[in-house]
C-alpha atoms as a PDB file:
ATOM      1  CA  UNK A   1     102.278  83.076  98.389  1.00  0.00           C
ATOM      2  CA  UNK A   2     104.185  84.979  95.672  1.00  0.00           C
ATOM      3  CA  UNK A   3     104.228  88.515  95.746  1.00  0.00           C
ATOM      4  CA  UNK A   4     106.632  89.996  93.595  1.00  0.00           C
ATOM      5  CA  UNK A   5     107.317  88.679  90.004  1.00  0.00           C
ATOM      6  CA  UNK A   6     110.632  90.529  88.567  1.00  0.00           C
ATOM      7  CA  UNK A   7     110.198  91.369  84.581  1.00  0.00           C
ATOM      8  CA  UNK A   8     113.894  90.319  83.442  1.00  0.00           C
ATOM      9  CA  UNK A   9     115.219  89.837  79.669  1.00  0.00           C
ATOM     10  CA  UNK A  10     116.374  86.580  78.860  1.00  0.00           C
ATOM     11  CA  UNK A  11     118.626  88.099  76.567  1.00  0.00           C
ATOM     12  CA  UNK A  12     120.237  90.631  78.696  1.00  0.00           C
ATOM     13  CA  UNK A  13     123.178  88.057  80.480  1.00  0.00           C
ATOM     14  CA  UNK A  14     124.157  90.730  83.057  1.00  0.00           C
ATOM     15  CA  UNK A  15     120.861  91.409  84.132  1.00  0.00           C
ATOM     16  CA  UNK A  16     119.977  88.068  84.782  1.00  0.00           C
ATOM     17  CA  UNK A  17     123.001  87.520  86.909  1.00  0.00           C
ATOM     18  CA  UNK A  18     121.648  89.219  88.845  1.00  0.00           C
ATOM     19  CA  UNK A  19     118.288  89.054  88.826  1.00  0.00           C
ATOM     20  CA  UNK A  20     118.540  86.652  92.131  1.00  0.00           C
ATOM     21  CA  UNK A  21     119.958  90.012  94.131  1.00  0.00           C
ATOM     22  CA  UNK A  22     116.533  92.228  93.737  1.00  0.00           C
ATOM     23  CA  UNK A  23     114.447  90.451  96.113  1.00  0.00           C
ATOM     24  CA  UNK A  24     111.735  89.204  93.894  1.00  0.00           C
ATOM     25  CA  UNK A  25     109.975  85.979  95.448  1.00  0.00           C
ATOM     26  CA  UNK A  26     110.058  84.803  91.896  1.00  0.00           C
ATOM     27  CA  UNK A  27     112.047  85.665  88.152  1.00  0.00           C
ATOM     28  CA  UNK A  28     109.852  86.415  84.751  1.00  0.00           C
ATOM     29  CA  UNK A  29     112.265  85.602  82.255  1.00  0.00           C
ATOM     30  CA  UNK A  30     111.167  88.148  79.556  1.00  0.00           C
ATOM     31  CA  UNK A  31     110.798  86.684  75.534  1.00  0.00           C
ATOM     32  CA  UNK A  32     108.172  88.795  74.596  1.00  0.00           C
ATOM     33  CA  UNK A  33     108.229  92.503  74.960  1.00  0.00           C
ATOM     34  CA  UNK A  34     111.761  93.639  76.592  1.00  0.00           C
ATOM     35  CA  UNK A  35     113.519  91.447  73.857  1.00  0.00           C
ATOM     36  CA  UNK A  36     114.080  93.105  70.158  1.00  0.00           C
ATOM     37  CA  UNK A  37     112.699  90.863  67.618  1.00  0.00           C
ATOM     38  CA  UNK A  38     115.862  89.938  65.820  1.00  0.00           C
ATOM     39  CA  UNK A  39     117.455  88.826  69.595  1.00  0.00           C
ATOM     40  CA  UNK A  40     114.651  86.718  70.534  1.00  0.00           C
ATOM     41  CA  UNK A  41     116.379  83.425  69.214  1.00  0.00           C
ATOM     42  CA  UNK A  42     119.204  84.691  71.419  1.00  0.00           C
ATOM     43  CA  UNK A  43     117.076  84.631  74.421  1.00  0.00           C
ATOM     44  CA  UNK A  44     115.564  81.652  73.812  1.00  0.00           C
ATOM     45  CA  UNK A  45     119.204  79.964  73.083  1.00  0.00           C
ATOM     46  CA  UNK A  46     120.200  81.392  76.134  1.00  0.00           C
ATOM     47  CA  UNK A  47     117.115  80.246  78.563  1.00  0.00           C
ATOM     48  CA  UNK A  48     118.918  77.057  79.815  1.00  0.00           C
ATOM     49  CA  UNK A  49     122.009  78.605  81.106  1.00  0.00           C
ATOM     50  CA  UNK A  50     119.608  81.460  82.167  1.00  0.00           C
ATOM     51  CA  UNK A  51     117.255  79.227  84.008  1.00  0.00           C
ATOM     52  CA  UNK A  52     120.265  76.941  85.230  1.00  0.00           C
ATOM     53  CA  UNK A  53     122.007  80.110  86.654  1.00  0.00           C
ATOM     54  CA  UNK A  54     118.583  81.459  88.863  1.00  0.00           C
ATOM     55  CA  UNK A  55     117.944  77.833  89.981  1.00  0.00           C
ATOM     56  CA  UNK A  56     121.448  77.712  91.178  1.00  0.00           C
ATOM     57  CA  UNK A  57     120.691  80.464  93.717  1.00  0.00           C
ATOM     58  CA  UNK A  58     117.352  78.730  94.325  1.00  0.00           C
ATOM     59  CA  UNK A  59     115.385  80.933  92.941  1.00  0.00           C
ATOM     60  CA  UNK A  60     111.492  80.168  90.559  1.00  0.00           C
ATOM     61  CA  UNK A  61     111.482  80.986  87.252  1.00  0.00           C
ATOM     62  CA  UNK A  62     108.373  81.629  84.964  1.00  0.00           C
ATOM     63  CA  UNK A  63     109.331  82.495  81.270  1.00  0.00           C
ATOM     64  CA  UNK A  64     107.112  84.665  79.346  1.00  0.00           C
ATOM     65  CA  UNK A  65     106.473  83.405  75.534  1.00  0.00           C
ATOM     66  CA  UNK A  66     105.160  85.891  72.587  1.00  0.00           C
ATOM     67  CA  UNK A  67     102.198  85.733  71.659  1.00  0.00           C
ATOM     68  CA  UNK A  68     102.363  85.687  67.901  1.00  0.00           C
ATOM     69  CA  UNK A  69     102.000  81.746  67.161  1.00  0.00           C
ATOM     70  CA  UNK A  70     105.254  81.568  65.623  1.00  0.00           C
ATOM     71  CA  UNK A  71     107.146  82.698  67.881  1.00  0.00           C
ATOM     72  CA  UNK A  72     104.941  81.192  70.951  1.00  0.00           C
ATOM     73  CA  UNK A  73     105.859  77.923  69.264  1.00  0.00           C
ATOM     74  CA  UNK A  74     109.599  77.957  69.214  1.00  0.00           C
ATOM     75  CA  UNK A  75     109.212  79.747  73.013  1.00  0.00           C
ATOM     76  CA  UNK A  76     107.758  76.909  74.017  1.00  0.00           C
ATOM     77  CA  UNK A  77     110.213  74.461  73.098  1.00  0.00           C
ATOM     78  CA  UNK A  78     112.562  76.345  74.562  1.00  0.00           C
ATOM     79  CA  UNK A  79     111.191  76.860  78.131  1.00  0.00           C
ATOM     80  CA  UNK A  80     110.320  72.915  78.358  1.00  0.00           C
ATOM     81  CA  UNK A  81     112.937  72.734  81.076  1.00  0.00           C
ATOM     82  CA  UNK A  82     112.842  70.874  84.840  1.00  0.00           C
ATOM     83  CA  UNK A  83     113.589  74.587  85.966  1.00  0.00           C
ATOM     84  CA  UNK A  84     110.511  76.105  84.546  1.00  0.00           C
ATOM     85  CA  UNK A  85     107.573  75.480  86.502  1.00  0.00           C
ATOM     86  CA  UNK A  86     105.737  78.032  84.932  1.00  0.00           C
ATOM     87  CA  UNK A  87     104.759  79.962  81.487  1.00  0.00           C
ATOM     88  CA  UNK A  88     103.034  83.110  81.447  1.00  0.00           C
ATOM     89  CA  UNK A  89     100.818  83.203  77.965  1.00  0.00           C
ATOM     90  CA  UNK A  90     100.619  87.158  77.123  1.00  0.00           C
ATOM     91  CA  UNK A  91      97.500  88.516  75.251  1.00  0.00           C
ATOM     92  CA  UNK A  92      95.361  85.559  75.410  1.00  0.00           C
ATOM     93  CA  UNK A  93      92.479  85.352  73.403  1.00  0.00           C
ATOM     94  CA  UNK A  94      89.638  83.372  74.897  1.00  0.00           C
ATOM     95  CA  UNK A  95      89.582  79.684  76.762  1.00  0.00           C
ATOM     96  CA  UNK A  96      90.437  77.859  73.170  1.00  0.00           C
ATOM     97  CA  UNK A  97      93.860  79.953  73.251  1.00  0.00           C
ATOM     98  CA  UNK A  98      94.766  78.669  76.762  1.00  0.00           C
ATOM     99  CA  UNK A  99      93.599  74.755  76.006  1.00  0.00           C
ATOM    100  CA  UNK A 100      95.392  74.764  72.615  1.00  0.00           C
ATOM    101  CA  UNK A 101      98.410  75.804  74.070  1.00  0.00           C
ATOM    102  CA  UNK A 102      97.848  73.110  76.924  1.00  0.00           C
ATOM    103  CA  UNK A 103      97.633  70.473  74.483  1.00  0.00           C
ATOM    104  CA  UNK A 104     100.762  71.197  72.311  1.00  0.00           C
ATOM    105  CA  UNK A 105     102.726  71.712  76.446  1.00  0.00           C
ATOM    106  CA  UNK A 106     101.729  67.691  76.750  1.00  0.00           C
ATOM    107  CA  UNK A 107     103.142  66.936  73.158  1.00  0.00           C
ATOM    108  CA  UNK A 108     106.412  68.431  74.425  1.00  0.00           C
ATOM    109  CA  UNK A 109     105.883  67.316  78.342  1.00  0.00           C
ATOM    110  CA  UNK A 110     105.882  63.718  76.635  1.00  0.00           C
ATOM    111  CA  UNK A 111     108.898  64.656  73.866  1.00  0.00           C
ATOM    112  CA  UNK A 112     110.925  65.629  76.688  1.00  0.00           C
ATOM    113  CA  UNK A 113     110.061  62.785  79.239  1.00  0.00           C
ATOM    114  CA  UNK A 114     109.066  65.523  81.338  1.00  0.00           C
ATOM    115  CA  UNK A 115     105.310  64.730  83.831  1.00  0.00           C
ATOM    116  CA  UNK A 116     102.507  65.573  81.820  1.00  0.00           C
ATOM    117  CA  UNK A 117     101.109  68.833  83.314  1.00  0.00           C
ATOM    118  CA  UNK A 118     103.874  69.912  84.794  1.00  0.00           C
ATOM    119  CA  UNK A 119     104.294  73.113  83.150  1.00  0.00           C
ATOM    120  CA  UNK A 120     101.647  75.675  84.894  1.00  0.00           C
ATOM    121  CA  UNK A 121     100.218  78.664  82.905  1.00  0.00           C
ATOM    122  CA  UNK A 122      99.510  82.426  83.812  1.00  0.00           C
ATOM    123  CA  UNK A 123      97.097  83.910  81.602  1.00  0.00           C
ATOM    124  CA  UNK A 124      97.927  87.360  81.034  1.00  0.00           C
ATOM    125  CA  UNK A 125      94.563  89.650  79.916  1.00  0.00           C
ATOM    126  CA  UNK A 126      95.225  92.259  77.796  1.00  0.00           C
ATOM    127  CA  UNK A 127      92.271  93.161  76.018  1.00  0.00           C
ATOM    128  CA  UNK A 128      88.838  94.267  76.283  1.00  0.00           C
ATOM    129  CA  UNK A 129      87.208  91.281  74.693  1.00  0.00           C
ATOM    130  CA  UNK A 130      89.603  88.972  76.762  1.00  0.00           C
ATOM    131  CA  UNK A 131      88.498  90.474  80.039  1.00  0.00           C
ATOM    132  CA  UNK A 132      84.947  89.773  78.915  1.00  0.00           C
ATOM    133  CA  UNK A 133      85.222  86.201  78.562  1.00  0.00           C
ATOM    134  CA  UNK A 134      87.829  85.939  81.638  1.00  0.00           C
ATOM    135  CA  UNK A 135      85.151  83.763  83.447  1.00  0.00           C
ATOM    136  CA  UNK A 136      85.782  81.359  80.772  1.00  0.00           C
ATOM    137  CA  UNK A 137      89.250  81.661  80.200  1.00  0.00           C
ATOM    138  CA  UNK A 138      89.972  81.204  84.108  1.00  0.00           C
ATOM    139  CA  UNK A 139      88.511  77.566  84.121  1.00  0.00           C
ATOM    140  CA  UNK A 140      89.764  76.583  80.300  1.00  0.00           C
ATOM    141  CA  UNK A 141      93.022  74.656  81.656  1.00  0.00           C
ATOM    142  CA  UNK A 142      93.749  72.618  84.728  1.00  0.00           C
ATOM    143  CA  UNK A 143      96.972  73.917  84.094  1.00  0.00           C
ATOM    144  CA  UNK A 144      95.966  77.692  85.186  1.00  0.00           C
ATOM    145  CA  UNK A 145      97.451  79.016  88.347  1.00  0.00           C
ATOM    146  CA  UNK A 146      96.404  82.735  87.894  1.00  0.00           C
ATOM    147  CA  UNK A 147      95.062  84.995  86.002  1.00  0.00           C
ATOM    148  CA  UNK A 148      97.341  88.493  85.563  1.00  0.00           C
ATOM    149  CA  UNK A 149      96.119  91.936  84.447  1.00  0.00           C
ATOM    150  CA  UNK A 150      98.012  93.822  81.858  1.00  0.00           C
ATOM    151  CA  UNK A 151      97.473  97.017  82.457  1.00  0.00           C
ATOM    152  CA  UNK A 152      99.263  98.724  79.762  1.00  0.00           C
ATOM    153  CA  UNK A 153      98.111  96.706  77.019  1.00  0.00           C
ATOM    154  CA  UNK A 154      94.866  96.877  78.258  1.00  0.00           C
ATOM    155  CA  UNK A 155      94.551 100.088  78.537  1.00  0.00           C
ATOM    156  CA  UNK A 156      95.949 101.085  74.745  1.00  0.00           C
ATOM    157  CA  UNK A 157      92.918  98.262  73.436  1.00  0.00           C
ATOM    158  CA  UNK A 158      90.512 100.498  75.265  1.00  0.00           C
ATOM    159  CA  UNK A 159      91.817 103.749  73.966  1.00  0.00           C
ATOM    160  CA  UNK A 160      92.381 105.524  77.412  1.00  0.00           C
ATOM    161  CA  UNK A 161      95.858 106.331  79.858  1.00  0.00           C
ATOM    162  CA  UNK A 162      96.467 103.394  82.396  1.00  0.00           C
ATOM    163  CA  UNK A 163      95.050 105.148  85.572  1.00  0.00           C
ATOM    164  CA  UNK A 164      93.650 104.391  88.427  1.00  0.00           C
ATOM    165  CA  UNK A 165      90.090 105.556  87.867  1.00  0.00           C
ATOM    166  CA  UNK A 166      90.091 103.577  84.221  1.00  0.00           C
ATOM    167  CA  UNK A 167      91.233 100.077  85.443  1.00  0.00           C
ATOM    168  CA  UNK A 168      89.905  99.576  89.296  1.00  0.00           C
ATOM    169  CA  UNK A 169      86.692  98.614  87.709  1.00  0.00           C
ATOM    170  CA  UNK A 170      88.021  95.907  85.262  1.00  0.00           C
ATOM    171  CA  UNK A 171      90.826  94.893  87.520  1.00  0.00           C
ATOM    172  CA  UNK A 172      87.973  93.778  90.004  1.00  0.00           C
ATOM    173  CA  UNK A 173      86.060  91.788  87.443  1.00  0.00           C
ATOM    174  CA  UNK A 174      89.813  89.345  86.948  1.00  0.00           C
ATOM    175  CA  UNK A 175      89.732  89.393  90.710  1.00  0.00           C
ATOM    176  CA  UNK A 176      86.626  88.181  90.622  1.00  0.00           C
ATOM    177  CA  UNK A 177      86.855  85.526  88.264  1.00  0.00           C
ATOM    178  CA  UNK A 178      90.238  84.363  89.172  1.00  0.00           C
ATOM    179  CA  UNK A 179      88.959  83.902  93.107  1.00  0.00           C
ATOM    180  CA  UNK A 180      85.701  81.825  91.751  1.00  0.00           C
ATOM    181  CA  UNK A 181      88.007  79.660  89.949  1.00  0.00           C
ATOM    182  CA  UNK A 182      90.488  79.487  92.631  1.00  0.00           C
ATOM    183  CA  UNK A 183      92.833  80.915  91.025  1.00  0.00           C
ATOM    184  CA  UNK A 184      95.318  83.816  91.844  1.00  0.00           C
ATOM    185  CA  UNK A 185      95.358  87.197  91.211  1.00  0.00           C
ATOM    186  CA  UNK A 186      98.139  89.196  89.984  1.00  0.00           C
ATOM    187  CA  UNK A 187      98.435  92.979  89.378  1.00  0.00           C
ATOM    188  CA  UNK A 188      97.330  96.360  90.535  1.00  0.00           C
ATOM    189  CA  UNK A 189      94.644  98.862  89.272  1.00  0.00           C
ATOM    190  CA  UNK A 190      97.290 101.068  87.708  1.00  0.00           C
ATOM    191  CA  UNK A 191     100.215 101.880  85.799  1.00  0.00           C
ATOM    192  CA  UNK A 192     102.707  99.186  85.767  1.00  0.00           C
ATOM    193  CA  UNK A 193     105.608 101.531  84.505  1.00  0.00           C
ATOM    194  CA  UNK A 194     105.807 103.959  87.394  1.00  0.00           C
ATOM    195  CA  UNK A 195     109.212 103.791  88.878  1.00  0.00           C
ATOM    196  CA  UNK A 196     110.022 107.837  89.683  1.00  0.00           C
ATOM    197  CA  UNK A 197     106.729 108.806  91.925  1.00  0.00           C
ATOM    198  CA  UNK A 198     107.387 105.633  94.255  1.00  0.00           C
ATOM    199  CA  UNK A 199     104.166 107.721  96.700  1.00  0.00           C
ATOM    200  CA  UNK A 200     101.645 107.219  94.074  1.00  0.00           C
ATOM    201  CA  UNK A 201     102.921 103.711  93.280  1.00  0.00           C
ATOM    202  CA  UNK A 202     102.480 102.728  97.199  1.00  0.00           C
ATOM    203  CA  UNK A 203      99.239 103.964  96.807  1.00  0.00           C
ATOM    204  CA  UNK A 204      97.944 102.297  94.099  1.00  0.00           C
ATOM    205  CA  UNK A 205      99.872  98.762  95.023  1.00  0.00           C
ATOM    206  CA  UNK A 206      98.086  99.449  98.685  1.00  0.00           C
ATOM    207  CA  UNK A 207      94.461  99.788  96.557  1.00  0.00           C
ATOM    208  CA  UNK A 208      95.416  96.622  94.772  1.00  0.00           C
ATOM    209  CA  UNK A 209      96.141  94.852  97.651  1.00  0.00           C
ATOM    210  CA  UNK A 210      92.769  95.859  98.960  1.00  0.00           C
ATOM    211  CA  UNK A 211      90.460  94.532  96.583  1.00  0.00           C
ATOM    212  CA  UNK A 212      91.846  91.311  95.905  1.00  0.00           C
ATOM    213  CA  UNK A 213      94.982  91.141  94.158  1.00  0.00           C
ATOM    214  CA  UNK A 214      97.763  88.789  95.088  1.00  0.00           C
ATOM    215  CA  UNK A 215     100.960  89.537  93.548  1.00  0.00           C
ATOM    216  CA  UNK A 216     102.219  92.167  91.420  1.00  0.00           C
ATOM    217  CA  UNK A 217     104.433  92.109  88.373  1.00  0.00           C
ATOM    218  CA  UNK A 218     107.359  94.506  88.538  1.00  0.00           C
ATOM    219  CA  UNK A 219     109.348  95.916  85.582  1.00  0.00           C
ATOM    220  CA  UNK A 220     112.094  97.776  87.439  1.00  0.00           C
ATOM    221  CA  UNK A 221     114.030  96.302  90.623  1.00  0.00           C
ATOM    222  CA  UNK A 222     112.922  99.360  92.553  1.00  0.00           C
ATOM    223  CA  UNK A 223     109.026  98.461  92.532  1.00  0.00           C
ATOM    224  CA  UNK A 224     110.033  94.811  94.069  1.00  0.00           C
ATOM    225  CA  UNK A 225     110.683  96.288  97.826  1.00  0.00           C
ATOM    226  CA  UNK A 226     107.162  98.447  97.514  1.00  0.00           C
ATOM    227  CA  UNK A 227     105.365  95.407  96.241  1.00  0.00           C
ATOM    228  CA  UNK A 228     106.875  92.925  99.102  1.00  0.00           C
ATOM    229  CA  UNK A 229     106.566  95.496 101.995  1.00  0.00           C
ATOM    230  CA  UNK A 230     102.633  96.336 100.924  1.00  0.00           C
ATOM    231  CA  UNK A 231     101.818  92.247 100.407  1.00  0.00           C
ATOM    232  CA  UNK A 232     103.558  91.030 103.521  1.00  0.00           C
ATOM    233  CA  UNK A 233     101.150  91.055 106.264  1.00  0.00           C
ATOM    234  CA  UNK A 234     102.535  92.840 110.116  1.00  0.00           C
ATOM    235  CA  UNK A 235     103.260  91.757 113.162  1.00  0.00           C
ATOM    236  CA  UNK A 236     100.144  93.936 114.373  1.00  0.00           C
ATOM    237  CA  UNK A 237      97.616  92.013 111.637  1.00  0.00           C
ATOM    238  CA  UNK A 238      99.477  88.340 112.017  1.00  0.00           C
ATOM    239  CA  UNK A 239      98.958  88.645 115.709  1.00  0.00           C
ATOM    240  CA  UNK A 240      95.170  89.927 114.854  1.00  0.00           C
ATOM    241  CA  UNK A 241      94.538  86.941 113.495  1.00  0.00           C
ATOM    242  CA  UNK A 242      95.595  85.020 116.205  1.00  0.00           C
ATOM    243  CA  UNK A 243      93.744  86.368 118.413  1.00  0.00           C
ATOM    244  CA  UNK A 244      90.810  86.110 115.978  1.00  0.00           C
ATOM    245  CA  UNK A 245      91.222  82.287 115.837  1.00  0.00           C
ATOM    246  CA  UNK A 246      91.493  81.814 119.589  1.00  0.00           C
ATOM    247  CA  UNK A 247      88.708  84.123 120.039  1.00  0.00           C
ATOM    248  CA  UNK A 248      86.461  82.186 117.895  1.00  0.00           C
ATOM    249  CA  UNK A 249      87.857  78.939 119.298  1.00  0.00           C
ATOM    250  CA  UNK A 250      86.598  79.405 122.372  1.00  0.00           C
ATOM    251  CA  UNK A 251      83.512  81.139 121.188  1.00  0.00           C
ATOM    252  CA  UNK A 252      83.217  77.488 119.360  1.00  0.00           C
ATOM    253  CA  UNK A 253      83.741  75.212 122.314  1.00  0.00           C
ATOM    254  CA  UNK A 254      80.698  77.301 124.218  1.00  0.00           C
ATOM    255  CA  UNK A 255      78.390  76.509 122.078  1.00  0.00           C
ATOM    256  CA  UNK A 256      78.244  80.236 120.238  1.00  0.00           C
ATOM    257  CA  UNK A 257      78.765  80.878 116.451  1.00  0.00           C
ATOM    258  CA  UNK A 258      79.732  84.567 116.383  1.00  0.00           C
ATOM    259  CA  UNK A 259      81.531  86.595 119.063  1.00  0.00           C
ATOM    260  CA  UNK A 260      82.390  90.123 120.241  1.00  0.00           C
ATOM    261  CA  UNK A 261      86.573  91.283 119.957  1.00  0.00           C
ATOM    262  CA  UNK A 262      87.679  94.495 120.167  1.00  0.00           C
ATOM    263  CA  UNK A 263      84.270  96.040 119.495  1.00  0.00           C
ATOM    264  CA  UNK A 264      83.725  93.731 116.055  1.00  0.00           C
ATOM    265  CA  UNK A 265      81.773  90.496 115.714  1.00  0.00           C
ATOM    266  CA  UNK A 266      83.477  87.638 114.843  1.00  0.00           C
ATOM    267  CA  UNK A 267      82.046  85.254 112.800  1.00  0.00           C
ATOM    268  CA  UNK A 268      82.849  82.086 110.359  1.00  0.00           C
ATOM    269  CA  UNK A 269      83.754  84.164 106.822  1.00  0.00           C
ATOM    270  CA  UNK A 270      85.537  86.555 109.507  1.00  0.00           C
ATOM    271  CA  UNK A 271      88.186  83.670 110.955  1.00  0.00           C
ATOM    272  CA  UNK A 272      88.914  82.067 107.857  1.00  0.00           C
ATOM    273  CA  UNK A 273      90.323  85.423 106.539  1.00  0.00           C
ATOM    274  CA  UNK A 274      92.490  85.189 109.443  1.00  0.00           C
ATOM    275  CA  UNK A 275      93.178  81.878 108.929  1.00  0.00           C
ATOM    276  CA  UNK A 276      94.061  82.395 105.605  1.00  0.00           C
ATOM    277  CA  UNK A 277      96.302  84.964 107.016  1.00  0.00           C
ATOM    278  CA  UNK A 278      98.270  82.690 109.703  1.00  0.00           C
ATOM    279  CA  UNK A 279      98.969  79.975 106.788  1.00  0.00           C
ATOM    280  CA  UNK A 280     100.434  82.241 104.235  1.00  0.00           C
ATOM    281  CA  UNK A 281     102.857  82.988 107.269  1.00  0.00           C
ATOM    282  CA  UNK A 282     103.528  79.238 107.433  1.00  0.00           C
ATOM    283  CA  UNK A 283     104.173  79.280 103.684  1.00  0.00           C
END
């Protein structure tokens, strides 16, 4: 499971040195947003030796492409690399967006003798008529391995300030639609530029945690430790769910299907949450 994705600009050399030192479980190599406009060849001239640098200390890399065609184009021919396993499409516009840019991923899958399909997307929704067709766009591709919520983008298309009480609500409809497609879920029901009041960005990674999300996408090395801390399960829960398990084990081999523990009934939806638990563990 991947819990912390670390916003770094291709272009910036020193930063990507050491963007293997922050913690991150995995590297967003930046093209679109963090990267002037007349430096963005740069980057992408530069994402080999970037990618070849990160893989070198073992670490994933996903590359972010713009999301003006143009551009998207040349970033794409760019990040068709072995060390690329994944590309994060920003501001997508519906399921035809996602499956046209699968289609021209096999033309250069095939160009670069590369598996077919073995670039993954991220669709990253960023707009209020996105998020409205989200249970379409999370089952356009068989490429798709999450859905993520762009929370400053988003909010700017709807006309109000990224808070808490303005995105919970549409960050649980992506949840939702990402977990009926089986997909992941990354963000948090908030501001993602919050690096001085580290409190209120506990609290709102802790409420994103609770209703569903995944991962979070950090855009400052100091949000990566918050992120991993609130995602990684304790000792106290892991060893919960053990007990769960057992519990219901034995519940099993009785002849019951539900049982008392610690005051709670236990039942089937209630041990595969804990199973879920033990295997990300194992992960």
């Amino acid at each position: 499971m991947i819990r912390s994705y670390l916003f770094t600009p291709a272009h910036r050399e020193s930063l990507v040195a050491r963007a293997h030192q922050r913690g991150a479980d995995t590297i967003l190599l930046d093209l679109e947003d963090s990267v002037p406009c007349d430096q963005k060849q740069m980057a992408r001239d530069g994402l080999a030796k970037a990618v070849a640098l990160l893989a070198s200390h073992k670490m994933p890399v996903i590359a972010r492409v713009n999301a003006d065609l143009g551009e998207c184009v040349r970033d794409l021919e760019a990040a068709i690399l072995s060390g690329i396993h994944t590309v994060m499409l920003p501001k997508v516009m519906g399921a035809d967006h996602l499956r046209l840019i699968g289609d021209y991923l096999s033309i250069l899958e095939r160009q670069a003798k590369l598996p077919e399909g073995k670039t993954r997307l991220i669709a990253l929704i960023e707009t209020a008529e996105a998020l409205l067709d989200v249970p379409a766009i999370a089952t356009a591709s068989s490429r798709l391995t999450a859905l993520a919520f762009g929370t400053e983008d988003f909010s700017t298309d709807c006309g109000f300030p990224p808070s808490v009480t303005a995105l919970q609500g549409p960050a649980q409809s992506l949840i939702f639609a990402a977990k009926a497609a089986g997909l992941q879920a990354i963000g948090l029901p908030g501001s993602i530029a919050e690096i001085d009041d580290m409190n209120a960005y506990l609290g709102c990674i802790e409420l994103g945690r609770s209703i569903g999300f995944d991962g979070v996408m950090c855009i400052h090395p100091r949000q990566v430790d918050v992120v991993n801390r609130v995602f990684t399960p304790s000792d106290a829960e892991f060893e919960h769910a053990a007990r769960v398990v057992e519990t219901f084990d034995m519940a099993v081999r009785q002849g019951l299907g539900a049982v008392m523990l610690d005051g709670k009934m236990i039942d089937p939806p209630i041990v595969a949450r804990a199973q879920a638990m033990l295997q990300s563990r194992r992960l």
